[in-house]
PDB file of N, CA and C in Angstrom:
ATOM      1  N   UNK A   1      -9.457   3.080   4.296  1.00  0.00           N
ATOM      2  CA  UNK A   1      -8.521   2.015   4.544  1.00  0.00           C
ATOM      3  C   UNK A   1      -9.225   0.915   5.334  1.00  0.00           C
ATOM      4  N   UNK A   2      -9.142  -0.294   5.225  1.00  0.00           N
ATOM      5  CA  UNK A   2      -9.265  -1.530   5.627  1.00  0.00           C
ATOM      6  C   UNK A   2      -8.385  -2.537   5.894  1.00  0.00           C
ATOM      7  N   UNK A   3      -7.885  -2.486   7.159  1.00  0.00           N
ATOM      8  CA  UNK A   3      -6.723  -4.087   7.019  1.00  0.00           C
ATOM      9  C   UNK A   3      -7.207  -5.102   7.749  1.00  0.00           C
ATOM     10  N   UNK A   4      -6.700  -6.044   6.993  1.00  0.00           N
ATOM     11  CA  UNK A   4      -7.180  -7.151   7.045  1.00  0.00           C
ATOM     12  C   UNK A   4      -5.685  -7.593   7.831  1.00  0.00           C
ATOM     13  N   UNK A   5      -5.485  -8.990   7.905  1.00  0.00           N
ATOM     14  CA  UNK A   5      -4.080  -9.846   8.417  1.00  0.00           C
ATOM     15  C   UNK A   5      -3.359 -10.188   7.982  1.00  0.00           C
ATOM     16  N   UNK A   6      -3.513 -10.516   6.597  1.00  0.00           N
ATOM     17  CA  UNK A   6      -2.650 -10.383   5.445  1.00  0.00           C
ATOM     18  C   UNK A   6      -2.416  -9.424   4.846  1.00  0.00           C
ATOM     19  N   UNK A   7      -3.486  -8.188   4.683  1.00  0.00           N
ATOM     20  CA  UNK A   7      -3.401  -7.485   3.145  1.00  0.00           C
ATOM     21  C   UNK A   7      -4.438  -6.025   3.946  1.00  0.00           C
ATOM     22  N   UNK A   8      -4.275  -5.034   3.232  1.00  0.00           N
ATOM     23  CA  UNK A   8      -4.600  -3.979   3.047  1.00  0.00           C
ATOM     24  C   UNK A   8      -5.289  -3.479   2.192  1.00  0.00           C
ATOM     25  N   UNK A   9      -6.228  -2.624   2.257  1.00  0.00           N
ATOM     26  CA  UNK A   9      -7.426  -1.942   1.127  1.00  0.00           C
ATOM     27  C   UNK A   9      -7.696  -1.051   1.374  1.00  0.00           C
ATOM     28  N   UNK A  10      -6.883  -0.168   0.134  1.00  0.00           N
ATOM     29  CA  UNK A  10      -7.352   1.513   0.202  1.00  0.00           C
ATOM     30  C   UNK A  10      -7.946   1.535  -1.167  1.00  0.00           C
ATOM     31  N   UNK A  11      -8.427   3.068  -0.524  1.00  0.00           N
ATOM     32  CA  UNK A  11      -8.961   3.772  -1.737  1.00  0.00           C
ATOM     33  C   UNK A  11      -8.070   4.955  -1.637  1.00  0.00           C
ATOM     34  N   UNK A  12      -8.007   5.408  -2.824  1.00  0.00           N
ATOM     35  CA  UNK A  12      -6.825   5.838  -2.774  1.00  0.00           C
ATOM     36  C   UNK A  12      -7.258   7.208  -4.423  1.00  0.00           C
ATOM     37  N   UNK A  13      -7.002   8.556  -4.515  1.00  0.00           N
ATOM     38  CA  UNK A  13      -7.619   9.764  -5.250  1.00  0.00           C
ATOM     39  C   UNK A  13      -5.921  10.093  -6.096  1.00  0.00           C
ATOM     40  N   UNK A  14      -5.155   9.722  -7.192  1.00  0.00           N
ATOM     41  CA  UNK A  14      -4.058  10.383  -7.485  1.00  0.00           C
ATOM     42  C   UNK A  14      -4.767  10.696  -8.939  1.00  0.00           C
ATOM     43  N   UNK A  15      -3.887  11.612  -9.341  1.00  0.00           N
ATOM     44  CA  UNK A  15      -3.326  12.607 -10.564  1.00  0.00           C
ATOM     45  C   UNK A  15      -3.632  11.442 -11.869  1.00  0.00           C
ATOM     46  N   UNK A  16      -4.114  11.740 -13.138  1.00  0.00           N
ATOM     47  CA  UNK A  16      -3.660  10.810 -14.266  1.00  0.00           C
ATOM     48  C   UNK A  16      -2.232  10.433 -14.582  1.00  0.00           C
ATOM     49  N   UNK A  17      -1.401  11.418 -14.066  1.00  0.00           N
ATOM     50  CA  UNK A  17       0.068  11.671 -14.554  1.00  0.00           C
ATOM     51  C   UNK A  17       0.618  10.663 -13.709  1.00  0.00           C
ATOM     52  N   UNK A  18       0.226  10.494 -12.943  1.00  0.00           N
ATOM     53  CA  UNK A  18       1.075   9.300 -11.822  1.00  0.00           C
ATOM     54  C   UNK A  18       0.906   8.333 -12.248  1.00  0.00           C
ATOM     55  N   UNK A  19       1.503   7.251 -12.380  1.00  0.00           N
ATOM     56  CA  UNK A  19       1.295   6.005 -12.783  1.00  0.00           C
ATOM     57  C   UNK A  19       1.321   4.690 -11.242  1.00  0.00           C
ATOM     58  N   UNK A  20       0.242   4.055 -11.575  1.00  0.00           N
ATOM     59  CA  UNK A  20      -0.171   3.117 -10.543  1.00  0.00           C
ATOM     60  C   UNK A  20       1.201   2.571  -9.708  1.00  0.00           C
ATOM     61  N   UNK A  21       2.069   1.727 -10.487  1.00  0.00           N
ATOM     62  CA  UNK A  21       3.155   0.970 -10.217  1.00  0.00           C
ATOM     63  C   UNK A  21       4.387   2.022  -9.415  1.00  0.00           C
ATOM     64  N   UNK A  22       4.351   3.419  -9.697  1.00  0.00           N
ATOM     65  CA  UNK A  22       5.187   4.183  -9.035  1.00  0.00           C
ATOM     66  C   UNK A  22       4.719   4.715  -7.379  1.00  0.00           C
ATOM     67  N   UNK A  23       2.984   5.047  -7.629  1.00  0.00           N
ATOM     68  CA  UNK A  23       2.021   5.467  -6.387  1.00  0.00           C
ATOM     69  C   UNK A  23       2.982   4.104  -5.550  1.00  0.00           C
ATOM     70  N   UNK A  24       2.567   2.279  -5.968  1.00  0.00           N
ATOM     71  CA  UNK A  24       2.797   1.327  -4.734  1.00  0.00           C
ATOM     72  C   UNK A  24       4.123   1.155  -4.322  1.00  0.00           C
ATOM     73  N   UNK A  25       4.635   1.449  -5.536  1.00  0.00           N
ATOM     74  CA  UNK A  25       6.387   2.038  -4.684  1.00  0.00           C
ATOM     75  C   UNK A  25       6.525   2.618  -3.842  1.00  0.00           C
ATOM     76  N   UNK A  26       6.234   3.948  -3.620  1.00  0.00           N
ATOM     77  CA  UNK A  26       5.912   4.920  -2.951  1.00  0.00           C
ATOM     78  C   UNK A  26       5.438   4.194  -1.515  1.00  0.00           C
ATOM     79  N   UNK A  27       4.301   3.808  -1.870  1.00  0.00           N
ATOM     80  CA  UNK A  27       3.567   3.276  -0.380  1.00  0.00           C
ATOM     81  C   UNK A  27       4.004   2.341   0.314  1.00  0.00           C
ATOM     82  N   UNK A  28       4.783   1.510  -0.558  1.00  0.00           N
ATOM     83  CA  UNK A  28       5.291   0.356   0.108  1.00  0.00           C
ATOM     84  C   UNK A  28       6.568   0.679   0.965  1.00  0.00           C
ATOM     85  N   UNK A  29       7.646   0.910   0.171  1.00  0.00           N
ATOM     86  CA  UNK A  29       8.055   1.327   0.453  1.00  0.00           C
ATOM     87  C   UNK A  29       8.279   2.476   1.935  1.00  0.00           C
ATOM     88  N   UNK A  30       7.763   3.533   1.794  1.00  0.00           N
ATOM     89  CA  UNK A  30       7.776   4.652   2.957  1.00  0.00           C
ATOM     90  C   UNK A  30       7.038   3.868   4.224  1.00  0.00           C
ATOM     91  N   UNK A  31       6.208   2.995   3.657  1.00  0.00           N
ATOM     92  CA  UNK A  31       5.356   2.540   4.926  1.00  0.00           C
ATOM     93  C   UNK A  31       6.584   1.777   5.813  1.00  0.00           C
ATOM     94  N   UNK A  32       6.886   0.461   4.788  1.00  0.00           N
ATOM     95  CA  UNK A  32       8.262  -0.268   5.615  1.00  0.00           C
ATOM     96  C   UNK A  32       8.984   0.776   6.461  1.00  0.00           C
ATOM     97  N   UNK A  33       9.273   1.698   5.554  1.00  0.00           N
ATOM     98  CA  UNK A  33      10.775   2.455   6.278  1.00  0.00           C
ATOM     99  C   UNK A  33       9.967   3.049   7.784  1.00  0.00           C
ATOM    100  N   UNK A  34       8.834   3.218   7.789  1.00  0.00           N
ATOM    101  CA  UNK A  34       8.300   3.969   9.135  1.00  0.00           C
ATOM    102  C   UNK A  34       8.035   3.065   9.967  1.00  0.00           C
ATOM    103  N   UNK A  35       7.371   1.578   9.502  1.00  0.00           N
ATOM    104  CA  UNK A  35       6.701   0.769  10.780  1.00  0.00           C
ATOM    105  C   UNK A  35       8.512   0.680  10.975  1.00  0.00           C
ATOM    106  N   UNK A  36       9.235   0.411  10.941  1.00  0.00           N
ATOM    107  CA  UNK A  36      10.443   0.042  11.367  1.00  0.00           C
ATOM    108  C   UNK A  36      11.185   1.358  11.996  1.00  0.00           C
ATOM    109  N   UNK A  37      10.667   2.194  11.903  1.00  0.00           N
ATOM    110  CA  UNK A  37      11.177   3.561  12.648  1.00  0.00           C
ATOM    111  C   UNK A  37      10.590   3.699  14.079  1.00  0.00           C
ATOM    112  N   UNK A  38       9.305   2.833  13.597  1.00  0.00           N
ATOM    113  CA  UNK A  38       8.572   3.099  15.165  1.00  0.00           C
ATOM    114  C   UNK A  38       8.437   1.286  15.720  1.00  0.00           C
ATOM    115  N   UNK A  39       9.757   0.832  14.748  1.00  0.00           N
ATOM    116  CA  UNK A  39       9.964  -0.469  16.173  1.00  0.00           C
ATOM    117  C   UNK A  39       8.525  -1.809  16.044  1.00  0.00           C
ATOM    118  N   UNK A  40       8.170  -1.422  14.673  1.00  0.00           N
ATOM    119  CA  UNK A  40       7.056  -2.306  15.084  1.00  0.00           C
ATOM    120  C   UNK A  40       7.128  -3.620  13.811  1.00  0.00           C
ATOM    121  N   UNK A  41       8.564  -3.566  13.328  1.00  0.00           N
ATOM    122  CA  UNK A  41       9.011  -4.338  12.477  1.00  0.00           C
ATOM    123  C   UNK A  41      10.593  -4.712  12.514  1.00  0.00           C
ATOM    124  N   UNK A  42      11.839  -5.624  12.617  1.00  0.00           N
ATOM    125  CA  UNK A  42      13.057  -5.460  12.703  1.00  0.00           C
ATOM    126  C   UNK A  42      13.384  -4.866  11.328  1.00  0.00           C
ATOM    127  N   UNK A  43      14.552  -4.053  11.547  1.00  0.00           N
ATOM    128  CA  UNK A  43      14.981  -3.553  10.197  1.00  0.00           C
ATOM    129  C   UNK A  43      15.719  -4.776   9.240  1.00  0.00           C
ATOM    130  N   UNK A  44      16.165  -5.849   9.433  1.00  0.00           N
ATOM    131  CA  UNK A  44      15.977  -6.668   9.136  1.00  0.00           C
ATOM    132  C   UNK A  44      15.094  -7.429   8.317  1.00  0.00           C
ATOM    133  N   UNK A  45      13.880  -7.184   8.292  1.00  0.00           N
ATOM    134  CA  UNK A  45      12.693  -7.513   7.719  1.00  0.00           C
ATOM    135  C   UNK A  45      12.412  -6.682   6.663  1.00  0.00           C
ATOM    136  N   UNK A  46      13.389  -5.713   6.749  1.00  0.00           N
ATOM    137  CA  UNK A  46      12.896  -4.316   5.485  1.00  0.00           C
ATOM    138  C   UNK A  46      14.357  -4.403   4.560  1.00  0.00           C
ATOM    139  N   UNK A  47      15.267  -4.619   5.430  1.00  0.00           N
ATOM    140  CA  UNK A  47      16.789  -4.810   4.626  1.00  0.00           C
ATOM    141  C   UNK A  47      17.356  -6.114   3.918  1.00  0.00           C
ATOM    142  N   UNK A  48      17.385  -6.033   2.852  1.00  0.00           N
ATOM    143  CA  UNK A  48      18.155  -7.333   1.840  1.00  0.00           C
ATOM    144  C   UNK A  48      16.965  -8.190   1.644  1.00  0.00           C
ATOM    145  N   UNK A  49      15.471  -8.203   1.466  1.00  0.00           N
ATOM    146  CA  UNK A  49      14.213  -8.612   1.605  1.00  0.00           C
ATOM    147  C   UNK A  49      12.896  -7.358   1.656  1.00  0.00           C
ATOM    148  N   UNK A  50      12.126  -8.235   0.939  1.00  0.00           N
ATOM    149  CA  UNK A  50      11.237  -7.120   0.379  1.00  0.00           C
ATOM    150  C   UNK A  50      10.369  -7.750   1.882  1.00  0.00           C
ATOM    151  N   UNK A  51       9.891  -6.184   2.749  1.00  0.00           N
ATOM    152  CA  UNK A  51       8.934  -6.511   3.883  1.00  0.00           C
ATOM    153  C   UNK A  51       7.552  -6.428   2.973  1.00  0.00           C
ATOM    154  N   UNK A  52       7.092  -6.537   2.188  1.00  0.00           N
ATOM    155  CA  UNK A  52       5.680  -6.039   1.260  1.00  0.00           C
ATOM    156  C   UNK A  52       6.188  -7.147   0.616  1.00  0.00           C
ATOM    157  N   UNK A  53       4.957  -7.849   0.111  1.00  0.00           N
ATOM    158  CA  UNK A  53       4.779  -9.140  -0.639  1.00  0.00           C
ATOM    159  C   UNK A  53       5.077  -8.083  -2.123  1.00  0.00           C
ATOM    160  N   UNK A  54       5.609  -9.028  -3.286  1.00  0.00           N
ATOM    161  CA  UNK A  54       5.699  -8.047  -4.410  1.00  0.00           C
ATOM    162  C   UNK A  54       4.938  -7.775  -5.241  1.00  0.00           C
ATOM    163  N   UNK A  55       3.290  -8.310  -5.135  1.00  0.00           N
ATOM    164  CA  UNK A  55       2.367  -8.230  -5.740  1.00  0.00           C
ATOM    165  C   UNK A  55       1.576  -7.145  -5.289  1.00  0.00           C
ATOM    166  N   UNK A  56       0.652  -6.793  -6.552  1.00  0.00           N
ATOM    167  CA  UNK A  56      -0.535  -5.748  -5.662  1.00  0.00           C
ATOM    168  C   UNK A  56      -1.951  -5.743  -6.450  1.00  0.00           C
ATOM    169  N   UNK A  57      -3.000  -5.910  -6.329  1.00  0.00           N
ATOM    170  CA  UNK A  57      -4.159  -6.116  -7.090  1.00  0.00           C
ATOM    171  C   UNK A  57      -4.506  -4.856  -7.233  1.00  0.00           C
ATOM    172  N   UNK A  58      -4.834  -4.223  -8.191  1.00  0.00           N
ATOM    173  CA  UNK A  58      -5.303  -2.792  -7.887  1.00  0.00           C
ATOM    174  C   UNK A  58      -6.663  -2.281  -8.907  1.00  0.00           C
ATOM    175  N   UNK A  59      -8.306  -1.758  -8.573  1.00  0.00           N
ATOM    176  CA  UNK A  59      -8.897  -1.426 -10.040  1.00  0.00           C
ATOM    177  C   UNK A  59      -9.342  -0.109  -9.921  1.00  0.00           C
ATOM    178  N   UNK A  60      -9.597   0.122 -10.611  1.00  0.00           N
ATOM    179  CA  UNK A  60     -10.122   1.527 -10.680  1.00  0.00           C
ATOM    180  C   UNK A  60     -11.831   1.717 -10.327  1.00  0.00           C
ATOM    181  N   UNK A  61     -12.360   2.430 -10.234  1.00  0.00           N
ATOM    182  CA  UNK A  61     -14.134   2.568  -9.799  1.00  0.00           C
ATOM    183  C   UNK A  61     -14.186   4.584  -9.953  1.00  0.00           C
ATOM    184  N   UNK A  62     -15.251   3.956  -9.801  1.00  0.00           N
ATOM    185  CA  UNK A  62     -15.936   5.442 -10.367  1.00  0.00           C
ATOM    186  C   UNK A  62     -17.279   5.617  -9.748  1.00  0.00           C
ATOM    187  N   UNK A  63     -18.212   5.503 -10.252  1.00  0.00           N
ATOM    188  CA  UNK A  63     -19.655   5.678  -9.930  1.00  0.00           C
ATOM    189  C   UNK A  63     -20.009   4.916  -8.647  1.00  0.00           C
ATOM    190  N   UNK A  64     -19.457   3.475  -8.651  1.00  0.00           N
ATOM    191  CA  UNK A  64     -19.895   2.883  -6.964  1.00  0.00           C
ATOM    192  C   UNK A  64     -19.061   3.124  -5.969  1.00  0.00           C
ATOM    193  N   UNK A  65     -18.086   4.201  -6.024  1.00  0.00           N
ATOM    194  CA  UNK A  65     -17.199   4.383  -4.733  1.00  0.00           C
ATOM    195  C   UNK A  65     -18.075   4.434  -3.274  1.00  0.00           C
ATOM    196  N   UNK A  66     -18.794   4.850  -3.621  1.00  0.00           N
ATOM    197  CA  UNK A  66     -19.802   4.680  -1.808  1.00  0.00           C
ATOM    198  C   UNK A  66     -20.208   3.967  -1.652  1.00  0.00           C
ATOM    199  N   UNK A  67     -20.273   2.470  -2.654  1.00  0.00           N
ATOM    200  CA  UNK A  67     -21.026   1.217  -2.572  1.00  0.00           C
ATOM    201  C   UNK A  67     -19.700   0.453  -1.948  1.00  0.00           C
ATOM    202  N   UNK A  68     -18.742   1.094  -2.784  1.00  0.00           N
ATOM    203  CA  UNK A  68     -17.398   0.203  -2.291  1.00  0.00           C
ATOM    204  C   UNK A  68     -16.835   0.242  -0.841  1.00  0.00           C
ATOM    205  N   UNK A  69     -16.727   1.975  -0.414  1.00  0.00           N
ATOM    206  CA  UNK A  69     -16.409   2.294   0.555  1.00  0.00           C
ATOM    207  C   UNK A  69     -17.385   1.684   1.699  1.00  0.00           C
ATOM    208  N   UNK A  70     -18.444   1.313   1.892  1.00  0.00           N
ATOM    209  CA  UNK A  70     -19.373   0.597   2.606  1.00  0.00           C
ATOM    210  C   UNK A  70     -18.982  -0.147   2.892  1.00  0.00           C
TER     211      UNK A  70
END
């Protein structure tokens, strides 16, 4: 993981069966619901408004993952 001030960068190991767009649901999601559990967001910011921008860039890698992870 890497964050930046805007944006976030993982690497990230799932299943073929999972599909990408359900994994950032998932993440987006649960993440909101927790920074706001621990107060470090108003719930407000998570309710009737998306707290996660609705975009997500995402690619796949293989062979340079340790070039990447660097």
């Amino acid at each position: 993981m890497n964050i930046q001030i805007d944006h976030i960068h993982l690497i990230v190991s799932v299943q073929p069966k999972i599909s990408i767009s359900h994994l950032m649901r998932i993440l987006k999601g649960k993440t909101a619901i927790n920074l706001q559990k621990l107060s470090l967001v108003e719930k407000e910011a998570i309710l009737g408004q998306s707290f996660w921008d609705r975009g997500d860039c995402i690619y796949t890698i293989g062979l340079d993952e340790d070039k990447i992870k660097k």
